[in-house]
Protein backbone atom coordinates (compact mmCIF):
# COMPACT_ATOMS: atom_id res chain seq x y z
CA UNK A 1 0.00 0.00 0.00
CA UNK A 2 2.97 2.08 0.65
CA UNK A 3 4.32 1.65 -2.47
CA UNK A 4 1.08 2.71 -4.13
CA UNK A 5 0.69 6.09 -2.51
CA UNK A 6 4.29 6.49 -3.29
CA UNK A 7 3.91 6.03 -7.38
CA UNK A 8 0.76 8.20 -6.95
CA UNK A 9 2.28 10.91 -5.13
CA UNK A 10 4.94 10.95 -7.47
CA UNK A 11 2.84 11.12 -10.55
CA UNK A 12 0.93 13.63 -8.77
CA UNK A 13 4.00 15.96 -8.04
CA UNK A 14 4.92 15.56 -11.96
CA UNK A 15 1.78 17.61 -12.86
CA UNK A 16 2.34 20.02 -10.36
CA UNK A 17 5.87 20.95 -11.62
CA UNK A 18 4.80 20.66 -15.19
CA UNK A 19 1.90 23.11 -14.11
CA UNK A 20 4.44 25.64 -12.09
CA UNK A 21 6.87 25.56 -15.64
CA UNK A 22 3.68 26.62 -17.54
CA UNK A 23 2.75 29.29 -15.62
CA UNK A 24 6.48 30.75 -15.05
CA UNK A 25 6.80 30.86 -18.91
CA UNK A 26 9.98 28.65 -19.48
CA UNK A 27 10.29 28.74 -23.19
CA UNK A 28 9.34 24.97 -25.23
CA UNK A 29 11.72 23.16 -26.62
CA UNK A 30 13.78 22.14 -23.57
CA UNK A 31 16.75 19.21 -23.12
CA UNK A 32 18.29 16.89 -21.29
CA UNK A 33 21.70 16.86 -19.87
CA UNK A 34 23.28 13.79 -19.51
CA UNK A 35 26.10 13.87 -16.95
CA UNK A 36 29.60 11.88 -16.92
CA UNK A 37 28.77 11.20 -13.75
CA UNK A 38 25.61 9.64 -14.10
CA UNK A 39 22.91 11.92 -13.63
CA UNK A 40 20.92 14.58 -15.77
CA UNK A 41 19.90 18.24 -16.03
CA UNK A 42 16.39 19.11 -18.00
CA UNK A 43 16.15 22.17 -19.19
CA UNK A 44 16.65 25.01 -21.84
CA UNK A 45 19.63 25.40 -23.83
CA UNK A 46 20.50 28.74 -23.56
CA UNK A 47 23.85 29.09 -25.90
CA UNK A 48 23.44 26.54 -28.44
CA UNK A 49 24.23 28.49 -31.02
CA UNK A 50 27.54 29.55 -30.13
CA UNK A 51 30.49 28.11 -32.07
CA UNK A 52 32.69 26.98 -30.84
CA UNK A 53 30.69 26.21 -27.11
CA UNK A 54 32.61 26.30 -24.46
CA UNK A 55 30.31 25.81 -21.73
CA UNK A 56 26.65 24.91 -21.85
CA UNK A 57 24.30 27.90 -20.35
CA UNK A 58 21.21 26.46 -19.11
CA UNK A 59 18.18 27.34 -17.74
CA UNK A 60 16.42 24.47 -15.74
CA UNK A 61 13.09 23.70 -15.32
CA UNK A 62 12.40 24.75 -11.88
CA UNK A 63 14.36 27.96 -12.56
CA UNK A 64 17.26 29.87 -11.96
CA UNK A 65 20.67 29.69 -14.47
CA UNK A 66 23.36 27.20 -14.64
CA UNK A 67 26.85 27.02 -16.37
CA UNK A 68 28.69 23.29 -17.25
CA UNK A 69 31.87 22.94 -18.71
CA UNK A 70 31.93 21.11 -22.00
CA UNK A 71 33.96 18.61 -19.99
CA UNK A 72 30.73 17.78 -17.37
CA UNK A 73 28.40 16.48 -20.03
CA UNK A 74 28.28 13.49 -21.97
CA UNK A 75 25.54 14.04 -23.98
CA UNK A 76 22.31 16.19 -24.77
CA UNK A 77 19.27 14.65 -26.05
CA UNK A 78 16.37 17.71 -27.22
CA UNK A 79 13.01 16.52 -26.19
CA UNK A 80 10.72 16.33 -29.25
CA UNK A 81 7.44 18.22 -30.01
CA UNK A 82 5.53 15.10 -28.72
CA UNK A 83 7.45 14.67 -25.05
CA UNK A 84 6.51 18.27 -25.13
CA UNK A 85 2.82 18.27 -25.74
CA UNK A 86 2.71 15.11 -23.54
CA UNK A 87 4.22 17.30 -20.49
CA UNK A 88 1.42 20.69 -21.76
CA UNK A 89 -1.39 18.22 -21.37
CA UNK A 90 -0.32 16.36 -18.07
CA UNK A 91 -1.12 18.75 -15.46
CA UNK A 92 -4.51 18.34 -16.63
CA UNK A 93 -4.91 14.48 -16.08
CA UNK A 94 -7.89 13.50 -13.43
CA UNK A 95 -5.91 10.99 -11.28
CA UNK A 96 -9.06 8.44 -11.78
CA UNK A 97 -9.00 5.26 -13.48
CA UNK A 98 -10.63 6.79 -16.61
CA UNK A 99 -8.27 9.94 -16.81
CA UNK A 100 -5.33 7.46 -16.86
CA UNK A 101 -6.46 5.26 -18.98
CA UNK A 102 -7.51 8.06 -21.09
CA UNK A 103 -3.71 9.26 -20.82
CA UNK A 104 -1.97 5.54 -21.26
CA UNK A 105 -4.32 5.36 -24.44
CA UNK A 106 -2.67 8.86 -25.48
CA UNK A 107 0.54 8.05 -25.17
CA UNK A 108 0.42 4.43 -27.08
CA UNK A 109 -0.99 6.35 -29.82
CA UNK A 110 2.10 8.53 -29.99
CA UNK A 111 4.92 5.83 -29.56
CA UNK A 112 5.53 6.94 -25.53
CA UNK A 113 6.53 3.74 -24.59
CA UNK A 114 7.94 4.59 -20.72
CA UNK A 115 5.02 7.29 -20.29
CA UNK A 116 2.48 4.81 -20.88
CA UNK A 117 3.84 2.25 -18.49
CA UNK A 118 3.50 4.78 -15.31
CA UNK A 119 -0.16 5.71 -16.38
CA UNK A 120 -0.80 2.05 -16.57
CA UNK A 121 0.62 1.17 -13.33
CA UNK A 122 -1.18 4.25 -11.62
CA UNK A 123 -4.43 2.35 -12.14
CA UNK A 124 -3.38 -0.24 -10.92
CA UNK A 125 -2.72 1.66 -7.60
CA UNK A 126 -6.13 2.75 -8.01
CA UNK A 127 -7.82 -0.97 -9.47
CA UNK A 128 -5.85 -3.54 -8.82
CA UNK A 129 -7.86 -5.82 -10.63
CA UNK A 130 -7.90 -3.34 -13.53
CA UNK A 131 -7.71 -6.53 -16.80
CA UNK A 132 -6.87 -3.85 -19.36
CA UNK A 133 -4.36 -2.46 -17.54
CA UNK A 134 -2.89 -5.97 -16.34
CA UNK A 135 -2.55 -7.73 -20.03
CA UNK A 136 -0.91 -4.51 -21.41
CA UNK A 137 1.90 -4.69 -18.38
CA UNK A 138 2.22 -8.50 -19.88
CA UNK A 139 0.22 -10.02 -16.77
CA UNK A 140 -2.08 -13.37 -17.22
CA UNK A 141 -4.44 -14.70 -14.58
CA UNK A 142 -2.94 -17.76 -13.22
CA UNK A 143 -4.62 -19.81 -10.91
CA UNK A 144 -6.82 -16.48 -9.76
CA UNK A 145 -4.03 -14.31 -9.38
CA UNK A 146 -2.19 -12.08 -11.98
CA UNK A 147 0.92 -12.66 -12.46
CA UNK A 148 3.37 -11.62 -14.78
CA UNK A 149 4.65 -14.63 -17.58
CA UNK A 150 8.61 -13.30 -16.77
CA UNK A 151 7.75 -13.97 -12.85
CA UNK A 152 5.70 -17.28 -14.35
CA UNK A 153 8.62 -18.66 -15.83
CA UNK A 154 10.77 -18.09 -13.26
CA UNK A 155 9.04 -19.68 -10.68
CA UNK A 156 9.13 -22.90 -12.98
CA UNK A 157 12.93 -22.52 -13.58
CA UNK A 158 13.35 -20.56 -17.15
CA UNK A 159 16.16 -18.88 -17.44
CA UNK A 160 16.27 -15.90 -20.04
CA UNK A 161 18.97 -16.59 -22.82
CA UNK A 162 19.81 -14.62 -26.12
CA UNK A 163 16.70 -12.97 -25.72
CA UNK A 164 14.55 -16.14 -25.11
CA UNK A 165 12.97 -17.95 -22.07
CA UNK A 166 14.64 -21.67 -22.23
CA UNK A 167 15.52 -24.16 -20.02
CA UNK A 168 18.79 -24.38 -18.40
CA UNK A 169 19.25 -27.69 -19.95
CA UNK A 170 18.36 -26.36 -23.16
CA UNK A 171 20.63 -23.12 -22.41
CA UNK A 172 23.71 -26.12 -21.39
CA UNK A 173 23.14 -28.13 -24.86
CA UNK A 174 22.73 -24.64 -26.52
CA UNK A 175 26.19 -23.58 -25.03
CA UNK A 176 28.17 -27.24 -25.72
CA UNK A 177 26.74 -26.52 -29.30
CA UNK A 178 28.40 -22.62 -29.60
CA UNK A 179 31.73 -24.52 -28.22
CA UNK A 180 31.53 -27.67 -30.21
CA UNK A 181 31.34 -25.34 -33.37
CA UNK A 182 34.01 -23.08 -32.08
CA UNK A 183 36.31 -25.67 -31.45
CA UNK A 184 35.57 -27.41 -34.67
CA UNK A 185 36.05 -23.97 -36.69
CA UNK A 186 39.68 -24.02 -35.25
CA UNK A 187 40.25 -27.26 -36.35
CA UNK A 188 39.37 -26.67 -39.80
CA UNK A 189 41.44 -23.35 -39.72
CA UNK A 190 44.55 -25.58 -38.99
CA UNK A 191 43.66 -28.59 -41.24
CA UNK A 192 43.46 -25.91 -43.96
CA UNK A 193 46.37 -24.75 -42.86
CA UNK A 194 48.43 -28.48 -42.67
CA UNK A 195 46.92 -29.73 -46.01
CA UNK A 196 48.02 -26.10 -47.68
CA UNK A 197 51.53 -27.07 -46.68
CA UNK A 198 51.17 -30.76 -47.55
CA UNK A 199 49.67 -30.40 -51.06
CA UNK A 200 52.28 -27.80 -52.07
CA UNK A 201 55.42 -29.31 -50.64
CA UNK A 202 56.28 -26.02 -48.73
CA UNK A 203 59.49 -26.74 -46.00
CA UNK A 204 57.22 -27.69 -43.22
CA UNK A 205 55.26 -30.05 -44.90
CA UNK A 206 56.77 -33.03 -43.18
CA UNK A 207 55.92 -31.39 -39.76
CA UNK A 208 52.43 -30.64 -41.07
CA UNK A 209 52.06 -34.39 -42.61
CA UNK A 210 53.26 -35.03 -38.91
CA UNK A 211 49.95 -32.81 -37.39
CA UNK A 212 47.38 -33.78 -39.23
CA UNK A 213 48.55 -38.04 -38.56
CA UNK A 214 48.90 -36.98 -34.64
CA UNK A 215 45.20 -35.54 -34.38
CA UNK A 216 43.61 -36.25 -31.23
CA UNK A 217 40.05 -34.78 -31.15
CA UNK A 218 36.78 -35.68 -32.72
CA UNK A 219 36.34 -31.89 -33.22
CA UNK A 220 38.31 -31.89 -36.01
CA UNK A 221 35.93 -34.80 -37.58
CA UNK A 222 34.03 -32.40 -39.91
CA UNK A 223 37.55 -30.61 -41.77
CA UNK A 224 38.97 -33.86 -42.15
CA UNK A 225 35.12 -35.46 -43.45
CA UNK A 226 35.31 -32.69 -45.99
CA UNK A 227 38.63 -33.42 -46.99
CA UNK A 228 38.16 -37.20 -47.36
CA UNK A 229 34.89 -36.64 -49.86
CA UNK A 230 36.76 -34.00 -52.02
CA UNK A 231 37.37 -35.88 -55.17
CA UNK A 232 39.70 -33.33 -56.04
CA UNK A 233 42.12 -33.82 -53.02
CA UNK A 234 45.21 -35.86 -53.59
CA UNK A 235 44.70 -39.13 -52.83
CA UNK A 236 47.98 -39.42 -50.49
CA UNK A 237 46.72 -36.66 -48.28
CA UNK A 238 43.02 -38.75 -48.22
CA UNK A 239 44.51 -41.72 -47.21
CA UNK A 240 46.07 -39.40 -43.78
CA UNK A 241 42.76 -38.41 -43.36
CA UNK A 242 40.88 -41.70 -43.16
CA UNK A 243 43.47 -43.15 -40.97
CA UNK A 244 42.68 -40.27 -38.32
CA UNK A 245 38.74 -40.75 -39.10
CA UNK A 246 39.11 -44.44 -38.35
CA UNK A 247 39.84 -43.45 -34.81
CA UNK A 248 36.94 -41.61 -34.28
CA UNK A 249 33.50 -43.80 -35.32
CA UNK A 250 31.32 -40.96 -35.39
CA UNK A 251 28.30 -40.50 -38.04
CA UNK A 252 30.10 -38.00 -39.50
CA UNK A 253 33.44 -39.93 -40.24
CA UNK A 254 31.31 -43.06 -41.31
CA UNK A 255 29.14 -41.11 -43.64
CA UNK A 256 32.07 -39.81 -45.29
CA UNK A 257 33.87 -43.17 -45.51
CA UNK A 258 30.51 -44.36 -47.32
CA UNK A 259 30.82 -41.65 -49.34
CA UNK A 260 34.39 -42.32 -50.45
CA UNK A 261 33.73 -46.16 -50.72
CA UNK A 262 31.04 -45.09 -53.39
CA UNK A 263 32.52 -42.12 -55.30
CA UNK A 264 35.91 -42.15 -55.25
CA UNK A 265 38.12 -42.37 -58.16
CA UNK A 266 40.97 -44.80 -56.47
CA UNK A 267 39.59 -47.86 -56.86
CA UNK A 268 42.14 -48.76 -53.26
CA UNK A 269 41.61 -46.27 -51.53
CA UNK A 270 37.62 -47.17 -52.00
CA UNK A 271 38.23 -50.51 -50.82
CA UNK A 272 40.47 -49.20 -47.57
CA UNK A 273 36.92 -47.15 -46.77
CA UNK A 274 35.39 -50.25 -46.86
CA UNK A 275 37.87 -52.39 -44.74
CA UNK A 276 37.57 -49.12 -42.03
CA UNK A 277 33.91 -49.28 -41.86
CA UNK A 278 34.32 -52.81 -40.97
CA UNK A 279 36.79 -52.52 -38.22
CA UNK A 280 33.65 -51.06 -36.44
CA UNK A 281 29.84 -52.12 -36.06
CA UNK A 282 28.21 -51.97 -39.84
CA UNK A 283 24.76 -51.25 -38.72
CA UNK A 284 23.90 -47.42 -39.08
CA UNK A 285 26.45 -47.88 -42.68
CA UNK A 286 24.03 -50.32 -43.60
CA UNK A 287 21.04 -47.94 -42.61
CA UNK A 288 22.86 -45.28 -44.97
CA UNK A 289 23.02 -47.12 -47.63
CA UNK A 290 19.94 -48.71 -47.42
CA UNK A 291 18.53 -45.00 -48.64
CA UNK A 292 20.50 -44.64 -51.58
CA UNK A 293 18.62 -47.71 -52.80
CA UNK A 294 15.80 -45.59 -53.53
CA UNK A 295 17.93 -42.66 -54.88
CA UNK A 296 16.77 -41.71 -58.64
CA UNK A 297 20.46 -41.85 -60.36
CA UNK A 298 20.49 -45.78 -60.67
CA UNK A 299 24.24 -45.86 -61.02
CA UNK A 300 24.28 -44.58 -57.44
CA UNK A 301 21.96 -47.38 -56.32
CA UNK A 302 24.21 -49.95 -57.89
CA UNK A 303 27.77 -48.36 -56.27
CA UNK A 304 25.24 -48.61 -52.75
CA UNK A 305 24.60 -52.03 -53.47
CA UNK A 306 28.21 -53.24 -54.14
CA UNK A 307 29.24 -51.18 -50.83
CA UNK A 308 26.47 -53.18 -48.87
CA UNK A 309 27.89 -56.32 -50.87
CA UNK A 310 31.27 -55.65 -49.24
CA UNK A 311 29.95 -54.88 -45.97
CA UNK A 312 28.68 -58.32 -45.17
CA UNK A 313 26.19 -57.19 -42.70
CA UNK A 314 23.11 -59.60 -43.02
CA UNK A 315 20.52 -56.80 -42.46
CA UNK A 316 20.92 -55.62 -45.80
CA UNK A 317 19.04 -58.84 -47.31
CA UNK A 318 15.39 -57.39 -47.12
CA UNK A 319 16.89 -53.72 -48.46
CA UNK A 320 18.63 -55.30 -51.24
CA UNK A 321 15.75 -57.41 -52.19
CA UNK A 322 13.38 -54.72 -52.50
CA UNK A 323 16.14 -53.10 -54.84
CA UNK A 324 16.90 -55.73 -57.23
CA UNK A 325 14.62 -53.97 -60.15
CA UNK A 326 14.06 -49.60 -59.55
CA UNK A 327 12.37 -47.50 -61.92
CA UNK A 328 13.49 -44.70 -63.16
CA UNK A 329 13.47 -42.04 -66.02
CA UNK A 330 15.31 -40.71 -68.47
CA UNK A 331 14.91 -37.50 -70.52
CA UNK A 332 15.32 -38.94 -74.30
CA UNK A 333 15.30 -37.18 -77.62
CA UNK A 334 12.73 -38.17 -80.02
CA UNK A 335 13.89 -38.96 -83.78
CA UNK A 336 11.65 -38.41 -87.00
CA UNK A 337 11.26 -41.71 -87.42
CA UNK A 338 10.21 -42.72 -83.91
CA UNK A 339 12.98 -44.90 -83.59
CA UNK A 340 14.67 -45.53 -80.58
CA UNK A 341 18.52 -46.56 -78.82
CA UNK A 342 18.72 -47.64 -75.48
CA UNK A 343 22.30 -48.44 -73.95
CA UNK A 344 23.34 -49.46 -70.21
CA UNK A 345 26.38 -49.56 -67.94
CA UNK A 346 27.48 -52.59 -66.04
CA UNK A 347 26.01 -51.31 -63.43
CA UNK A 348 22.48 -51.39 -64.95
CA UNK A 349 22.10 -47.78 -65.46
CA UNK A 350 20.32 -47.03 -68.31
CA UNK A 351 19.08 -44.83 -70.76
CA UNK A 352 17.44 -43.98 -74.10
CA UNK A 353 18.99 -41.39 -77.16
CA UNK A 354 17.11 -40.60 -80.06
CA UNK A 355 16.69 -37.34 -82.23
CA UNK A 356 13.86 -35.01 -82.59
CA UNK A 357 12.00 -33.68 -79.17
CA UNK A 358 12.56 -34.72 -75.72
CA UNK A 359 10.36 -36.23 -73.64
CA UNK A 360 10.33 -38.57 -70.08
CA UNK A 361 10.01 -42.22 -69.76
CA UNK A 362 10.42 -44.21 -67.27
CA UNK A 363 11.86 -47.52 -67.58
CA UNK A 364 12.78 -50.68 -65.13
CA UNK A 365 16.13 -51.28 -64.56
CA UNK A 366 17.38 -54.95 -63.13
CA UNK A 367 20.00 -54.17 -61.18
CA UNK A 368 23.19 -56.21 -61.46
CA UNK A 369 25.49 -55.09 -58.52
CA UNK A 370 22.22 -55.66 -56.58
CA UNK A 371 22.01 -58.81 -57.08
CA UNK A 372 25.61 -59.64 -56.55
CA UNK A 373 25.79 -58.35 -53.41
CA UNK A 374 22.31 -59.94 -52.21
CA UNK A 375 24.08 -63.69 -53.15
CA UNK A 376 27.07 -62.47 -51.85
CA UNK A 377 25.30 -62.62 -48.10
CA UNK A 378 22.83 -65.42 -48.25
CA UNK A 379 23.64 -69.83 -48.51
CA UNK A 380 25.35 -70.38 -51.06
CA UNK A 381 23.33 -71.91 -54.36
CA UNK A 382 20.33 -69.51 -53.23
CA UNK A 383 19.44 -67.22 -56.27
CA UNK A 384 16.61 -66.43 -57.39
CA UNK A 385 17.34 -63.71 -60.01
CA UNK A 386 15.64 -60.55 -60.42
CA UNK A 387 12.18 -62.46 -59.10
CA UNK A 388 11.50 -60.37 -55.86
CA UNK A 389 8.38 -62.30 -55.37
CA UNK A 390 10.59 -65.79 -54.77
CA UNK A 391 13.28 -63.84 -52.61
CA UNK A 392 10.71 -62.67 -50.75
CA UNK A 393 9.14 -66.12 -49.66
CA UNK A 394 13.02 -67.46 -49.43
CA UNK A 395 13.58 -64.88 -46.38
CA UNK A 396 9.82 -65.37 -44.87
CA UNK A 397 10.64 -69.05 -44.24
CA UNK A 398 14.20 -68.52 -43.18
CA UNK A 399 12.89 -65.72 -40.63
CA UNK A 400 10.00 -68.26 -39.39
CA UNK A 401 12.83 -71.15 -38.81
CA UNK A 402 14.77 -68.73 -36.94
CA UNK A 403 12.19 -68.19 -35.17
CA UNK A 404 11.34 -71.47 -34.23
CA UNK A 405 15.01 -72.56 -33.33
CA UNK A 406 14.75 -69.50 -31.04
CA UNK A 407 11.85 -70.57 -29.52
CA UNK A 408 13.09 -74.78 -29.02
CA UNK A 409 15.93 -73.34 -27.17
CA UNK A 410 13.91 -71.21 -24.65
């Protein structure tokens, strides 16, 4: 209650002063003198237009003259023509719920952001139950009582972060993130740095060939990733790279092995990708993979079907099933004659040339690496072609006898 008569009495004593300027004629256009020291004059500016000013001649509000050196004041901010008319009509404001509100409405209309906020909270002094008043000041009735969201989300343990109420276990993984990403940015500044010395044979390169072998830290993961999947990188400095990558089984480093295993022009260093994914557990490479069976280029499905071949991870059976035949289409050129070419890789890509116009089709493609590596990883003498229908049964039955021995020996 204290507090209330206090805000009032305050507000109250504004209008009186305001009043006591207007009738003592202190010119408009008055403004504020911001101190070094912290505090602030308000009031007219009596020399401003001599050049160079030495001091600042003011007159203040409540009266009298005053003299600052240039050396006192840090800044001066002139009040505009709206502060102004604000202060003219103040003095006149009925301290009643309806004159303040009347006021608070004034000043939102003229972008008085701070004036506002003290009409607002004078009626709540005056109606504490005022809901107008309370949802503009950002309060919500919770459980029957207002209460502010900030003071809400407090209570239940939100912190405020980069502008944002969160968690503090969302502020912790938000802040292991910012360092993760600044540690891995300094990584890849000294990778770049190491391969630049490697790749041109500058006089430290045998130190930096040293570095980049020595490489500790998963952090540096990503640089070496993007290194590894370069096709234009030499494939000595590659071969450093997949070494240090082997150490560090993350999704990252697998993904690019995968990548490198399927893309990469040196037919040995694909296979070393390979023989590194093995050295660890093949299931989330097989789970990779198992997408690019679907992928539209059908060369890529094949090179993912040879990979999965070499991987020799049973789980890829159903996947590489389902993948033995993929459509997919091809953009061919129609000739006068309506005849048509079709040529295919060995790894059952596909496609159609002919002149004229172009147009889509869409064709089915048996693929052949498919199937190798499907036989590759079931009993030897199983094959059943391109016939998805008779794999299909195959597996059913093996799965259901697996399931039975499972079941004998419980």
């Amino acid at each position: 209650m204290a507090r209330a008569c206090m805000t009032r009495t305050l507000i109250i004593i504004g209008m009186a002063a305001t009043l006591e300027l207007v009738c003592a004629g202190v010119p408009a256009g008055a403004e504020e003198f911001f101190l070094k020291h912290g505090g602030y004059i308000e009031g007219e500016w009596l020399n401003r237009n001599e050049k160079p000013a030495r001091v600042y001649e003011i007159q203040p509000l409540m009266g009298g003259r005053l003299t600052l050196s240039i050396e006192q004041v840090d800044r001066v901010v002139a009040k505009s023509p709206t502060l102004e008319e604000y202060e003219r009509l103040l003095p006149k404001v009925p301290d009643t719920v309806a004159g303040q509100w009347k006021m608070a409405e004034y000043c939102r209309k003229n972008g008085l952001k701070t004036e506002r906020e003290t009409h607002l909270r004078a009626i709540l002094e005056l109606d504490a139950d005022h809901a107008a008043a309370r949802r503009v000041l950002g309060y919500s009735k919770i459980d029957g009582k207002w209460m502010q969201v900030d003071q809400w989300r407090k209570s239940h343990g939100y912190v405020r972060y980069k502008g944002a109420w969160r968690l503090p276990q969302e502020v912790e993984l938000e802040a292991r993130k910012e360092r993760r990403e600044v540690e891995q940015s300094q990584w890849r500044a000294r990778i770049r740095r190491w391969r630049s010395s490697v790749v041109r044979q500058r006089k430290d390169s045998e130190d930096a060939l040293q570095q980049l072998q020595a490489i500790d830290s998963a952090m540096a993961v990503p640089a070496l990733a993007e290194i590894l999947t370069d096709r234009k990188e030499p494939t000595q400095l590659k071969s450093v790279c997949l070494r240090v990558l082997g150490r560090f089984p993350t999704t990252t480093s697998v993904e690019s092995m995968i990548r490198c295993a399927i893309s990469d022009p040196d037919r040995e260093l694909r296979e070393r990708c390979i023989d590194e994914l093995k050295r660890h557990d093949t299931d989330y490479a097989v789970a990779f993979l198992t997408k690019m069976l679907s992928d539209k280029d059908n060369g890529l499905v094949n090179r993912a079907g040879w990979v999965l071949g070499r991987l020799e991870n049973p789980k890829a059976i159903p996947a590489l099933i389902d993948a033995l035949t993929t459509k997919h289409r091809f953009r061919i050129q129609g000739s006068g004659g309506g005849n048509y070419q079709a040529g295919f890789s060995p790894a059952g890509g596909g496609g159609f040339s002919t002149g004229g116009g172009a147009k889509l089709v869409e064709r089915e493609i048996q693929n052949k690496s498919v199937l190798a590596a499907l036989t590759s990883l079931v009993p030897d003498g199983v094959n059943y072609a391109y016939s998805e229908p008779s794999w299909k049964r195959w597996y059913a039955q093996r799965a259901a006898a697996a399931n039975v021995d499972l079941r004998r020996d419980g």
